[in-house]
PDB file of N, CA and C in Angstrom:
ATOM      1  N   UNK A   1       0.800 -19.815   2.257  1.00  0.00           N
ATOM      2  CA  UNK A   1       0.477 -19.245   0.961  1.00  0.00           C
ATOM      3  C   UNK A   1       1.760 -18.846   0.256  1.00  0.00           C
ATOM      4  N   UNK A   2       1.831 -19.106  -0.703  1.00  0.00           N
ATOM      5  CA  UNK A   2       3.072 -18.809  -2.052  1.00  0.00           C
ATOM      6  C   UNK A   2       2.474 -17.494  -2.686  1.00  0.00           C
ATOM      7  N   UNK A   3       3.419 -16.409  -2.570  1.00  0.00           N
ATOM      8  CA  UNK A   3       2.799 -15.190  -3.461  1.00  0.00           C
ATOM      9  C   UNK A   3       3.775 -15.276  -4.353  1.00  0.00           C
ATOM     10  N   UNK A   4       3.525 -14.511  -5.658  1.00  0.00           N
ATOM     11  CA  UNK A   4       4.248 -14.250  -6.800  1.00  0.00           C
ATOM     12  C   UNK A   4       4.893 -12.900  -6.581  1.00  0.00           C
ATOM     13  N   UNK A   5       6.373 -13.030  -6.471  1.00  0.00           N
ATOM     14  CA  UNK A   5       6.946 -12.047  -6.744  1.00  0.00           C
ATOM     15  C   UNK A   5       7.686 -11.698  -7.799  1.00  0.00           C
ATOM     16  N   UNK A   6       7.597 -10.158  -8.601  1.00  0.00           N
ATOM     17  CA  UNK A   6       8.012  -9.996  -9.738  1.00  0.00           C
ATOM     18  C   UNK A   6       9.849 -10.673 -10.222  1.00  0.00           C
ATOM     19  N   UNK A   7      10.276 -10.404 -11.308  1.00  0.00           N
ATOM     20  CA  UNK A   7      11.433 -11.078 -11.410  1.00  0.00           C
ATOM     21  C   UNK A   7      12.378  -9.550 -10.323  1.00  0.00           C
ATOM     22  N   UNK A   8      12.364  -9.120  -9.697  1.00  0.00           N
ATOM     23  CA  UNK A   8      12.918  -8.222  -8.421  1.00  0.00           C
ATOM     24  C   UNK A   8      12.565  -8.393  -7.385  1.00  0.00           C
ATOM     25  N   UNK A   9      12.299  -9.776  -7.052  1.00  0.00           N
ATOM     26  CA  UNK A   9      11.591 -10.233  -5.924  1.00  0.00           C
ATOM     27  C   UNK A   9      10.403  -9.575  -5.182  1.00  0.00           C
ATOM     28  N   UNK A  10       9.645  -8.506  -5.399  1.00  0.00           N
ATOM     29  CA  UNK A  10       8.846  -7.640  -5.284  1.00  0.00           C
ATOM     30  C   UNK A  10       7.186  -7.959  -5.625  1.00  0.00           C
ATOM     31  N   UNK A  11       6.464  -7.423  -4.766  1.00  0.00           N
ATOM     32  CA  UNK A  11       5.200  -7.761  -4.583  1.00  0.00           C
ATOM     33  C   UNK A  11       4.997  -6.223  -4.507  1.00  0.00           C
ATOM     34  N   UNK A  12       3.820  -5.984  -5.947  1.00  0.00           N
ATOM     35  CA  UNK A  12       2.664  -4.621  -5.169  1.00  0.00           C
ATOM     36  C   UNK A  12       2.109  -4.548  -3.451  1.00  0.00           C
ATOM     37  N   UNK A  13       1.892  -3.317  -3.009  1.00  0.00           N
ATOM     38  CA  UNK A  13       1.383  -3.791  -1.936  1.00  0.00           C
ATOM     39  C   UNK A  13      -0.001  -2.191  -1.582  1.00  0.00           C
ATOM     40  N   UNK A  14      -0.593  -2.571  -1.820  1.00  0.00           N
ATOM     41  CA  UNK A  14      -1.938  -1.149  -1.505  1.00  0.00           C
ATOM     42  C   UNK A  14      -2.227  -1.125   0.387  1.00  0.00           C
ATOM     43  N   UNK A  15      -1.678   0.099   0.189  1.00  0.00           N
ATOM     44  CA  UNK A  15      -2.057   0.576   2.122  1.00  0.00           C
ATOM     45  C   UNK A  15      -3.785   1.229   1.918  1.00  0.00           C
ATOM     46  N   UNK A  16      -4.607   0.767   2.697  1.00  0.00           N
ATOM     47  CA  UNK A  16      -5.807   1.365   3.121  1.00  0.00           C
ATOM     48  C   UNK A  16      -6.453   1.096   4.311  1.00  0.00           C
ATOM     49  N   UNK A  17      -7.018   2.524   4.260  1.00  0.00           N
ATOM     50  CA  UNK A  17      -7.215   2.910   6.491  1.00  0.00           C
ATOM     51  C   UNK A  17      -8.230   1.569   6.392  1.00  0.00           C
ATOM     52  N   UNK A  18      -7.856   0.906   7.496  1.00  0.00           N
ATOM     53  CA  UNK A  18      -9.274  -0.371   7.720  1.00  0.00           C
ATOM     54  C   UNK A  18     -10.903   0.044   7.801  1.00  0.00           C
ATOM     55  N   UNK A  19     -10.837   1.392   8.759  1.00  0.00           N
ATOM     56  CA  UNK A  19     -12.119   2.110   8.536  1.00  0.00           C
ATOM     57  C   UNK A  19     -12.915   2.282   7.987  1.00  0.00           C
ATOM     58  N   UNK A  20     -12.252   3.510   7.061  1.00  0.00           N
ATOM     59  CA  UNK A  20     -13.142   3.832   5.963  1.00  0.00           C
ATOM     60  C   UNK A  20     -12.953   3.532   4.561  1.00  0.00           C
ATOM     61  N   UNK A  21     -11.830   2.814   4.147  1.00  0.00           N
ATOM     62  CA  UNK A  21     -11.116   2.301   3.134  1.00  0.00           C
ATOM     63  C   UNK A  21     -10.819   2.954   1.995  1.00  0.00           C
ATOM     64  N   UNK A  22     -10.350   4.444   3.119  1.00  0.00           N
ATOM     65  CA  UNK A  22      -9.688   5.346   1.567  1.00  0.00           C
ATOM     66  C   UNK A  22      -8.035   4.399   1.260  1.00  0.00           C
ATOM     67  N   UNK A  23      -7.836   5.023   0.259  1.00  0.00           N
ATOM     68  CA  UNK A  23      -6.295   4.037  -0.172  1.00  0.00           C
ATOM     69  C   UNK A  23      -5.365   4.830   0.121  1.00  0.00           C
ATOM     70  N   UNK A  24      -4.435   4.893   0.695  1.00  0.00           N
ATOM     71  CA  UNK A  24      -3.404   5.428   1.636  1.00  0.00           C
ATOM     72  C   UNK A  24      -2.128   5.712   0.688  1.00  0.00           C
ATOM     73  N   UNK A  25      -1.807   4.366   0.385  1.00  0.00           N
ATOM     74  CA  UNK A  25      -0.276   4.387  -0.344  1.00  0.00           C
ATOM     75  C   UNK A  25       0.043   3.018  -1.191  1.00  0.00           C
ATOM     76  N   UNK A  26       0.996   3.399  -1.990  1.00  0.00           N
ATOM     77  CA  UNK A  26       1.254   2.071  -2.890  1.00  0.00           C
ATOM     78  C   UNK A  26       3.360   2.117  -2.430  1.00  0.00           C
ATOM     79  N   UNK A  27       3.098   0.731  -1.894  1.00  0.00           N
ATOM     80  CA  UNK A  27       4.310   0.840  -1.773  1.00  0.00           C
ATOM     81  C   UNK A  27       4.930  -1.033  -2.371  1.00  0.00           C
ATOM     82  N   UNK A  28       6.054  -1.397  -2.186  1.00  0.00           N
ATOM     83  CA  UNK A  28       6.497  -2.597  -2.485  1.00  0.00           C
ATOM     84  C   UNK A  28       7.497  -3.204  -1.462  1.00  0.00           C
ATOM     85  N   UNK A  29       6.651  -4.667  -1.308  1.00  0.00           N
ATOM     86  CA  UNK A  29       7.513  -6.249  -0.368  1.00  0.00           C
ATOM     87  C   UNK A  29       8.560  -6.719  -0.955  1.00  0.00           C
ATOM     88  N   UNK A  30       9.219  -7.010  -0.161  1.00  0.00           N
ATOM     89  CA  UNK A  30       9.935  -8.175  -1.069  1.00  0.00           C
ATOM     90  C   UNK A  30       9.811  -9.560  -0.090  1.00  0.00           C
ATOM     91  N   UNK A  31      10.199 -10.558  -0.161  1.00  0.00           N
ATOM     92  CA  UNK A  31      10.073 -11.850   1.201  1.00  0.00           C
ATOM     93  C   UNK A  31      10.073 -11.181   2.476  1.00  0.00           C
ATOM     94  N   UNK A  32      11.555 -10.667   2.661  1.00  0.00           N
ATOM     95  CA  UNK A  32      11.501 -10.519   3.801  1.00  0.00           C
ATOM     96  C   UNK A  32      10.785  -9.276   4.493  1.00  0.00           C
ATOM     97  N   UNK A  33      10.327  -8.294   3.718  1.00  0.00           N
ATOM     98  CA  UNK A  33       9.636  -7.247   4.443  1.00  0.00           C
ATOM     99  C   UNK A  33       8.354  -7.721   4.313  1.00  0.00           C
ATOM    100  N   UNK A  34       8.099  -8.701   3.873  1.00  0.00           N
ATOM    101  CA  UNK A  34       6.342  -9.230   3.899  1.00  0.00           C
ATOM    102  C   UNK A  34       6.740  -9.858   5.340  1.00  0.00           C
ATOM    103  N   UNK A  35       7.654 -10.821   6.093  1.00  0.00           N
ATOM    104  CA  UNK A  35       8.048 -11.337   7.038  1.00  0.00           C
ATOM    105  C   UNK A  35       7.732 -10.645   8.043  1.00  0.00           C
ATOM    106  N   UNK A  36       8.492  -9.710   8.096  1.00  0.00           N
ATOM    107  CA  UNK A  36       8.836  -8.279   9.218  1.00  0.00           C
ATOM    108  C   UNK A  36       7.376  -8.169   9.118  1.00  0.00           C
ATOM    109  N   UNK A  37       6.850  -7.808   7.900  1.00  0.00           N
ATOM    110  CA  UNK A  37       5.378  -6.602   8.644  1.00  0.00           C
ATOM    111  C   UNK A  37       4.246  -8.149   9.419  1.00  0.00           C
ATOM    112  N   UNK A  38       4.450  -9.298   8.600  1.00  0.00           N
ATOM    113  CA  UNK A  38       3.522 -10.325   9.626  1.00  0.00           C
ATOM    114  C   UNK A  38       3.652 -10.331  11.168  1.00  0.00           C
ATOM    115  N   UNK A  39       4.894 -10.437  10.883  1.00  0.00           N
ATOM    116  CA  UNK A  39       5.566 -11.039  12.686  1.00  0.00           C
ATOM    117  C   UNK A  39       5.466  -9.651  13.613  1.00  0.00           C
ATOM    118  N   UNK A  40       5.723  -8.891  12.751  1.00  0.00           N
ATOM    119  CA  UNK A  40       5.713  -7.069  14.257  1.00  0.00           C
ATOM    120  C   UNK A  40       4.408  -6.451  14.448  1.00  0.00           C
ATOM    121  N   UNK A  41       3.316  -6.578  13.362  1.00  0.00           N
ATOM    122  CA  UNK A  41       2.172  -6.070  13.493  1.00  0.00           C
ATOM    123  C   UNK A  41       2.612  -4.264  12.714  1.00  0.00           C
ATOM    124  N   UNK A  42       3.498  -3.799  12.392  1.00  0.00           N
ATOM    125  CA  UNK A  42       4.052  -2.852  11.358  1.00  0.00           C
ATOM    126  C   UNK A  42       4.130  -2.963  10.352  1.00  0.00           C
ATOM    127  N   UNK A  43       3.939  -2.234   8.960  1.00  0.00           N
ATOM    128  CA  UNK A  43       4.470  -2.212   7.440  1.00  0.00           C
ATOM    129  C   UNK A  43       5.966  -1.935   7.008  1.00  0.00           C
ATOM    130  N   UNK A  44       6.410  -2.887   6.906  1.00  0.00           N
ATOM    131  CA  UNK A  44       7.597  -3.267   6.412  1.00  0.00           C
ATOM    132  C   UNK A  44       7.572  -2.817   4.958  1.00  0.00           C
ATOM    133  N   UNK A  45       8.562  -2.179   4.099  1.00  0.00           N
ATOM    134  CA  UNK A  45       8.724  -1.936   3.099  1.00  0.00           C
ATOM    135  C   UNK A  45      10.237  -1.991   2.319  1.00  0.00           C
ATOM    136  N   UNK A  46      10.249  -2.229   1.051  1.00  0.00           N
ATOM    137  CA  UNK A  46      11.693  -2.503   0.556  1.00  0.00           C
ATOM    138  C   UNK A  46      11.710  -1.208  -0.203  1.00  0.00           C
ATOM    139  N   UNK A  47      13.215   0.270  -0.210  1.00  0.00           N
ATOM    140  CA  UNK A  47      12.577   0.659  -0.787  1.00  0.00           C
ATOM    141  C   UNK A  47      13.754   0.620  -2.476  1.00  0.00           C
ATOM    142  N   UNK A  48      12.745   0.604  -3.397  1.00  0.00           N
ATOM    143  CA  UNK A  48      13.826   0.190  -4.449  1.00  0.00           C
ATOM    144  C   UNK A  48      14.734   1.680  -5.016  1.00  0.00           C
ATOM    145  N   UNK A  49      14.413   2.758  -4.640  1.00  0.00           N
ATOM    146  CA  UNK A  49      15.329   3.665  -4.906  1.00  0.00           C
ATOM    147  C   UNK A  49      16.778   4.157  -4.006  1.00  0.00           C
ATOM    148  N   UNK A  50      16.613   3.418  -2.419  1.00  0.00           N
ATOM    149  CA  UNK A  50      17.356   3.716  -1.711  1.00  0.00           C
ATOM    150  C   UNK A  50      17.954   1.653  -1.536  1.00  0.00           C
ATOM    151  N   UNK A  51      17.163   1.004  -1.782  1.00  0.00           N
ATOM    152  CA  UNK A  51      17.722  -0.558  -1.821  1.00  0.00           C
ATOM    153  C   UNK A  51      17.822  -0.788  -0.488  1.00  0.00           C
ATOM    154  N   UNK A  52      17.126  -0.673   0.061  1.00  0.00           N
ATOM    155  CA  UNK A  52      16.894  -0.884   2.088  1.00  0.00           C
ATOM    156  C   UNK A  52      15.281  -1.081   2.445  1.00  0.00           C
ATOM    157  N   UNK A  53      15.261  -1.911   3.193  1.00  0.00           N
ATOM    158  CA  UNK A  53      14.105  -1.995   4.550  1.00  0.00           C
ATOM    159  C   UNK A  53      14.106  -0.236   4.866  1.00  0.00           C
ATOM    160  N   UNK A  54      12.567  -0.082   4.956  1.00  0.00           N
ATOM    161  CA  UNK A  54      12.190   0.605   5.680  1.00  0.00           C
ATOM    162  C   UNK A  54      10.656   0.570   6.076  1.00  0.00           C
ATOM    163  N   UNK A  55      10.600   0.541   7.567  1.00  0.00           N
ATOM    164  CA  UNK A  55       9.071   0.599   9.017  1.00  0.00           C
ATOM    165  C   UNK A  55       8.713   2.249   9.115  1.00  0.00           C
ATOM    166  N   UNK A  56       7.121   2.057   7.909  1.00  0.00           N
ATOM    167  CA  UNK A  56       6.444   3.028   7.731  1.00  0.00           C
ATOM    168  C   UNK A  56       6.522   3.820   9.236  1.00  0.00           C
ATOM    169  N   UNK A  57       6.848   4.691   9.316  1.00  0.00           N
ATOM    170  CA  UNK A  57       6.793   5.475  10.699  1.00  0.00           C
ATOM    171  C   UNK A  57       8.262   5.795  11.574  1.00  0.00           C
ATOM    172  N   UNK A  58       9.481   5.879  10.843  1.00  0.00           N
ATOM    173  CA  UNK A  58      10.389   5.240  12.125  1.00  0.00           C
ATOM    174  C   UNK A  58      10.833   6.477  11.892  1.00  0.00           C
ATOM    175  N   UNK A  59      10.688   7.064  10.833  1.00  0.00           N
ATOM    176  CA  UNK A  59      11.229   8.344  11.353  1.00  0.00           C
ATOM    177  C   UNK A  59      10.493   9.901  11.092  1.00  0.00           C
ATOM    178  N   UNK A  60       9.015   9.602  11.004  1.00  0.00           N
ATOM    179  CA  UNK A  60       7.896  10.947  10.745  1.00  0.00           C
ATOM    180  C   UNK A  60       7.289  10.598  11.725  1.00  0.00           C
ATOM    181  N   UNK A  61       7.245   9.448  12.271  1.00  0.00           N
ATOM    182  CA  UNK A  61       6.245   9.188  13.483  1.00  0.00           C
ATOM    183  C   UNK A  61       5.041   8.531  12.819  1.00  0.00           C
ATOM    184  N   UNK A  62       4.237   8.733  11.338  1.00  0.00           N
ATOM    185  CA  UNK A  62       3.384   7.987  11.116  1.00  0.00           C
ATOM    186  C   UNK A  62       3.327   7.039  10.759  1.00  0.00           C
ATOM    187  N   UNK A  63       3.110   6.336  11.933  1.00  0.00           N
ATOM    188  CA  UNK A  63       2.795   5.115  12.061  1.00  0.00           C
ATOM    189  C   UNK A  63       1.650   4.250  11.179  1.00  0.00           C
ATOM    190  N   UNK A  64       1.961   2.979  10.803  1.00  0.00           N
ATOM    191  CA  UNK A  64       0.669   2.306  10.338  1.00  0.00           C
ATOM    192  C   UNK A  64       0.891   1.199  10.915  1.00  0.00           C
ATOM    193  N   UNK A  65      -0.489   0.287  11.681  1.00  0.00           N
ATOM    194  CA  UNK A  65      -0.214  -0.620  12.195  1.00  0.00           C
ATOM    195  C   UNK A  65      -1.096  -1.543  11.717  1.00  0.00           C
ATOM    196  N   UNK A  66      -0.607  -2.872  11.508  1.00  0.00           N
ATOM    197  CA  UNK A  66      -1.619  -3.653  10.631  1.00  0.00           C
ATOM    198  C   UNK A  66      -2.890  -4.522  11.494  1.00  0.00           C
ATOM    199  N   UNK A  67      -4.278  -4.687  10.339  1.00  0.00           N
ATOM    200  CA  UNK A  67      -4.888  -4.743  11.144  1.00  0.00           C
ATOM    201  C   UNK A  67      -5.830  -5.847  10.145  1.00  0.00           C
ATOM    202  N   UNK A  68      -5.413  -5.880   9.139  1.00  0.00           N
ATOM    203  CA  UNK A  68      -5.349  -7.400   7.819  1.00  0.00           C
ATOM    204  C   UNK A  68      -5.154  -6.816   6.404  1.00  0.00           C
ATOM    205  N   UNK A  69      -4.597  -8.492   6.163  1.00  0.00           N
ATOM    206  CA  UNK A  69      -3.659  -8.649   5.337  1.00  0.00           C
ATOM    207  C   UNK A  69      -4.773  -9.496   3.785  1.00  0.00           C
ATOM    208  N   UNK A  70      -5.074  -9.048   2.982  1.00  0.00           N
ATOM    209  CA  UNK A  70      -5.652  -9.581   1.761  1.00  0.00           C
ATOM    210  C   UNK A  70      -4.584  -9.438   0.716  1.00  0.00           C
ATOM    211  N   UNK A  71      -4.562 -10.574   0.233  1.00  0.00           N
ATOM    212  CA  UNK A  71      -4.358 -11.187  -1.604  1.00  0.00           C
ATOM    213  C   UNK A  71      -5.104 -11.206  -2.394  1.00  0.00           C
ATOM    214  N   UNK A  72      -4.739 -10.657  -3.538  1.00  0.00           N
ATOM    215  CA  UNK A  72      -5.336 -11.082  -5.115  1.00  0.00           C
ATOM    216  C   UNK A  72      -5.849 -12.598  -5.745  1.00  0.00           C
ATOM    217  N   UNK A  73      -6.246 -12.859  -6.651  1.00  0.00           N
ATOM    218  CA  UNK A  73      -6.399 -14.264  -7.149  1.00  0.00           C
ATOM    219  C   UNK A  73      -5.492 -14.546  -7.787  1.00  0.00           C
ATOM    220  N   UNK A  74      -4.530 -13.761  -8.040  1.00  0.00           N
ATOM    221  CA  UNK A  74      -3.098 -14.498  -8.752  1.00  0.00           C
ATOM    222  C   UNK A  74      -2.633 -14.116  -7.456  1.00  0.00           C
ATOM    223  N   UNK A  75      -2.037 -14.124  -6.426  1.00  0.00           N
ATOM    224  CA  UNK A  75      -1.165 -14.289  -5.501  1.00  0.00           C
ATOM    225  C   UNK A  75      -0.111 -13.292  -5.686  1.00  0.00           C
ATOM    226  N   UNK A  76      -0.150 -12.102  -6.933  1.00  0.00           N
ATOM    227  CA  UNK A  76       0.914 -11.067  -7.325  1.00  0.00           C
ATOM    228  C   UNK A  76       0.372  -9.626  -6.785  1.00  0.00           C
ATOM    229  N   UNK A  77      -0.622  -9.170  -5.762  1.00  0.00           N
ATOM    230  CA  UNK A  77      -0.545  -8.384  -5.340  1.00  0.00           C
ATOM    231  C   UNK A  77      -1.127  -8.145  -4.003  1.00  0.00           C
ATOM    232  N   UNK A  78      -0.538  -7.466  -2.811  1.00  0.00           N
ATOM    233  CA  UNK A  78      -1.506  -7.421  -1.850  1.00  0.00           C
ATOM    234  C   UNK A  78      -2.324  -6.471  -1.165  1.00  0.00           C
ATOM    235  N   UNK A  79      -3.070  -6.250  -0.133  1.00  0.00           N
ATOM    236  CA  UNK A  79      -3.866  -5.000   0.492  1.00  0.00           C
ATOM    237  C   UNK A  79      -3.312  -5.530   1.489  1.00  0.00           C
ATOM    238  N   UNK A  80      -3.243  -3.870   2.618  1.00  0.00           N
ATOM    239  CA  UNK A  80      -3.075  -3.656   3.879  1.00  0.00           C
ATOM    240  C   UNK A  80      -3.623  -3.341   4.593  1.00  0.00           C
ATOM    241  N   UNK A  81      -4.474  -3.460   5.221  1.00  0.00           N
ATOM    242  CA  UNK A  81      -5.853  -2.633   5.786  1.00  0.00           C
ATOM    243  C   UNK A  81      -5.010  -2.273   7.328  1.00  0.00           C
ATOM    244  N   UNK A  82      -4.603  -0.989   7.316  1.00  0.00           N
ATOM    245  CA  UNK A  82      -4.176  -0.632   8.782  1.00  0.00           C
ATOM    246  C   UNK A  82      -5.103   0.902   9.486  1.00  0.00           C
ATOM    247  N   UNK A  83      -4.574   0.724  10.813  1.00  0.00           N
ATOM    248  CA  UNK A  83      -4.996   1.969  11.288  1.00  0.00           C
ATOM    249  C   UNK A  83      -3.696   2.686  11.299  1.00  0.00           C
ATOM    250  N   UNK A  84      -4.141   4.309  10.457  1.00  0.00           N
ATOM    251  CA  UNK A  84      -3.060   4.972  10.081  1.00  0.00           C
ATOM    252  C   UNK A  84      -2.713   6.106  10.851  1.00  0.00           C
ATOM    253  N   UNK A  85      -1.623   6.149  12.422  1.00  0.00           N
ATOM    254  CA  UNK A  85      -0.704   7.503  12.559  1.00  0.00           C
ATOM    255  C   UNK A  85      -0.324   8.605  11.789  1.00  0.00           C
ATOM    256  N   UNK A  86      -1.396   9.688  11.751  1.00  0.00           N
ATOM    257  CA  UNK A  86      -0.588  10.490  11.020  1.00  0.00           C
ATOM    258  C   UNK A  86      -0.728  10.429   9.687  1.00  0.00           C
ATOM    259  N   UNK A  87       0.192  11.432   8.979  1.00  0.00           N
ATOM    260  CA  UNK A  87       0.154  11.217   7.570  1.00  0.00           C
ATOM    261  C   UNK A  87       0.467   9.731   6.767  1.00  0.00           C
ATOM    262  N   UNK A  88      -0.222   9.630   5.427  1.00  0.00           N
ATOM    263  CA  UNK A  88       0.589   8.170   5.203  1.00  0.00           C
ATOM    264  C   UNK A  88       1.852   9.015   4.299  1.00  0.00           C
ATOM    265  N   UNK A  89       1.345  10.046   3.261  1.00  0.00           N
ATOM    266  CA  UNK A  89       2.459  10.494   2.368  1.00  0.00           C
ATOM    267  C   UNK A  89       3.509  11.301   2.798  1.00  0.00           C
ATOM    268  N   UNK A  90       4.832  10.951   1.744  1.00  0.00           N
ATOM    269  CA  UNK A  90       5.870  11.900   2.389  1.00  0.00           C
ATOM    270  C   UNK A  90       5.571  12.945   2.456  1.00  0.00           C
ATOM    271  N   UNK A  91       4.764  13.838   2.106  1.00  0.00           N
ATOM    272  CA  UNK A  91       4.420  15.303   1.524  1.00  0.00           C
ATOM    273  C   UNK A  91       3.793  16.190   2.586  1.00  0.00           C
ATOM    274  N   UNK A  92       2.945  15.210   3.609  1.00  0.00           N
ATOM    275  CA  UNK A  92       2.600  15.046   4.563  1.00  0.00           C
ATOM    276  C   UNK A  92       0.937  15.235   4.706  1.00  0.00           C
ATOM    277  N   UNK A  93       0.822  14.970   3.475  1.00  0.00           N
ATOM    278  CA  UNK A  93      -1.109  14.259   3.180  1.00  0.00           C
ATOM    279  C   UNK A  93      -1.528  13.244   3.412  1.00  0.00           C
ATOM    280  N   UNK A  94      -2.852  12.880   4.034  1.00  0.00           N
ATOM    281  CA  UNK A  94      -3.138  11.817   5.149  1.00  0.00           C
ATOM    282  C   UNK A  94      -2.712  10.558   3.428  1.00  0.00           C
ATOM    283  N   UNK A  95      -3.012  10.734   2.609  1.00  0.00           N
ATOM    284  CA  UNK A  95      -2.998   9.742   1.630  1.00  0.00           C
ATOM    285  C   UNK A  95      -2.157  10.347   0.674  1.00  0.00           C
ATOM    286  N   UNK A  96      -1.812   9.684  -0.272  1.00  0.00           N
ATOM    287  CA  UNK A  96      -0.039  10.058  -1.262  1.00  0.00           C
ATOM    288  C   UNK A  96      -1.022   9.998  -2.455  1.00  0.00           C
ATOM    289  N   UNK A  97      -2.714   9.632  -3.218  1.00  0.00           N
ATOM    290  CA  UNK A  97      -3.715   9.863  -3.974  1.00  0.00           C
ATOM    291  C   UNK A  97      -4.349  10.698  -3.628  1.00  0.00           C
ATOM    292  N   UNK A  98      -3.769  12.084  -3.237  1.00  0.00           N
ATOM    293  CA  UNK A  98      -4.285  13.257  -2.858  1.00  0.00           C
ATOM    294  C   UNK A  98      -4.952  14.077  -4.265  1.00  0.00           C
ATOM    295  N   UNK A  99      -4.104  13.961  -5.725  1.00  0.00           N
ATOM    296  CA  UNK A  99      -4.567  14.677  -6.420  1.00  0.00           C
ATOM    297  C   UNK A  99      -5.377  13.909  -7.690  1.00  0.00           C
ATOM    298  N   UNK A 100      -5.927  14.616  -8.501  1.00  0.00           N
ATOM    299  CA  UNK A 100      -6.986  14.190  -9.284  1.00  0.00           C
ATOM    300  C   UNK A 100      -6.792  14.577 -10.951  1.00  0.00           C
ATOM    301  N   UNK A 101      -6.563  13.888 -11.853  1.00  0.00           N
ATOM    302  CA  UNK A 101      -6.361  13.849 -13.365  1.00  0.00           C
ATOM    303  C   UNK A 101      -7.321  14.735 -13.554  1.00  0.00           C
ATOM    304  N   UNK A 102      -7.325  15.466 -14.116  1.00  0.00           N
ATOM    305  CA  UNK A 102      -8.797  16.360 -14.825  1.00  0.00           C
ATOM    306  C   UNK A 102      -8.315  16.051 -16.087  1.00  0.00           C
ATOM    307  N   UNK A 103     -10.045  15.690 -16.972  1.00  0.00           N
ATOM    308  CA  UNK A 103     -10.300  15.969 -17.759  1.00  0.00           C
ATOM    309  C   UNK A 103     -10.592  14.105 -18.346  1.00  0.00           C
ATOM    310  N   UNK A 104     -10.419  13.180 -17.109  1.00  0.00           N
ATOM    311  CA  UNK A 104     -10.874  12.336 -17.729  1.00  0.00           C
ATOM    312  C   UNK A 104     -12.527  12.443 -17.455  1.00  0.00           C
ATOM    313  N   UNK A 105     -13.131  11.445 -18.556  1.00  0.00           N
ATOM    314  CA  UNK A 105     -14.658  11.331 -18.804  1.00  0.00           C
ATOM    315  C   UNK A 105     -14.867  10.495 -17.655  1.00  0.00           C
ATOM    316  N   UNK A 106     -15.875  10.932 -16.414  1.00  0.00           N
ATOM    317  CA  UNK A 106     -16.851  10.183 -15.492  1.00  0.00           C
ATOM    318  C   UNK A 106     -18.038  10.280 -15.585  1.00  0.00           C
ATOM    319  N   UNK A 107     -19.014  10.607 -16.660  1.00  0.00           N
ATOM    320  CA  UNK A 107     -20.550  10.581 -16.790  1.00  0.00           C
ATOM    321  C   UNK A 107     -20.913   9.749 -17.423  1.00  0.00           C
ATOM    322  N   UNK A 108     -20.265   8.692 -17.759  1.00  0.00           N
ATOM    323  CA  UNK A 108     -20.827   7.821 -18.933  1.00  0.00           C
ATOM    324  C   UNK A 108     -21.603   6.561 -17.573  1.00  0.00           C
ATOM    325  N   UNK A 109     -22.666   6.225 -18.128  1.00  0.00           N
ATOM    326  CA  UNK A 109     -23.400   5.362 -17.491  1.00  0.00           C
ATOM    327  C   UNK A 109     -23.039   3.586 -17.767  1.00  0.00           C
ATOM    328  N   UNK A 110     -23.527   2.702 -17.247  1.00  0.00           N
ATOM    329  CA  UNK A 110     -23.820   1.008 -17.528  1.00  0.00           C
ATOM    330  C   UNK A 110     -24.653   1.515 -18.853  1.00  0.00           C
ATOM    331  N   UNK A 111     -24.244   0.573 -20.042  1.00  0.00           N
ATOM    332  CA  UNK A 111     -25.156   0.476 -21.594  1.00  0.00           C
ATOM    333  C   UNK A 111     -25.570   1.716 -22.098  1.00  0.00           C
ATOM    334  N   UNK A 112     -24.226   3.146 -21.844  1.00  0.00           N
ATOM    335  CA  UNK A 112     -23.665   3.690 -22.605  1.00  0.00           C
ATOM    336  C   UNK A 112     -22.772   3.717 -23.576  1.00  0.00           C
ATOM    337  N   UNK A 113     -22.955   3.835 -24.722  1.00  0.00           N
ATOM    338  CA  UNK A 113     -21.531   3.898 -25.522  1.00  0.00           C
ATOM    339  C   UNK A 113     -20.631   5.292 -25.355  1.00  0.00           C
ATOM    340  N   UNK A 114     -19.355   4.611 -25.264  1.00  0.00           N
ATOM    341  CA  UNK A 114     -18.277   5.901 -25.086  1.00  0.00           C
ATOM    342  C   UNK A 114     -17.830   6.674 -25.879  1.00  0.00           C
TER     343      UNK A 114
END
């Protein structure tokens, strides 16, 4: 499979527990950390503020270990479905979508107008 990576060689990538399929973390591939996380059974990540590889877990201990791998229909983004060690966020919340926008509108129904 050919994925699309942005012009930074970079692929979205969505972490979620295989379980229960809360969404864990949003992090970004580039070739070779899509490589690394196939071949080790670990999440490989590029990170673009520090410009390095880094294996979710190597140094908090939480671990994520992969357990499948889904694509989009354009080939420009992917899911991770792992079982998750520990926290996924740096902060040290099982998920890094811990908090919640208030004040957007959720009551509107199907063949409501907004």
């Amino acid at each position: 499979m050919e994925f699309k990576f942005d012009d930074n060689g970079l692929i979205p990538v969505i972490i979620q527990d295989w379980e229960n399929r809360e969404v864990l973390m949003l992090a970004y591939m580039n070739g070779e950390s899509l490589r690394r996380t196939l071949e080790s059974g670990r999440t490989w990540f590029w990170s673009r503020s520090r410009q390095e590889f880094w294996c979710k877990g190597e140094t908090s201990g939480h671990r994520q270990y992969v357990r499948e791998v889904r694509y989009d229909c354009d080939a420009d983004a992917l899911v991770i479905k792992v079982l998750q060690i520990g926290a996924a966020c740096h902060t040290g919340e099982r998920s890094c979508f811990y908090r919640e926008v208030d004040g957007a509108r959720t009551d509107l129904e199907p063949g409501e107008e907004g």
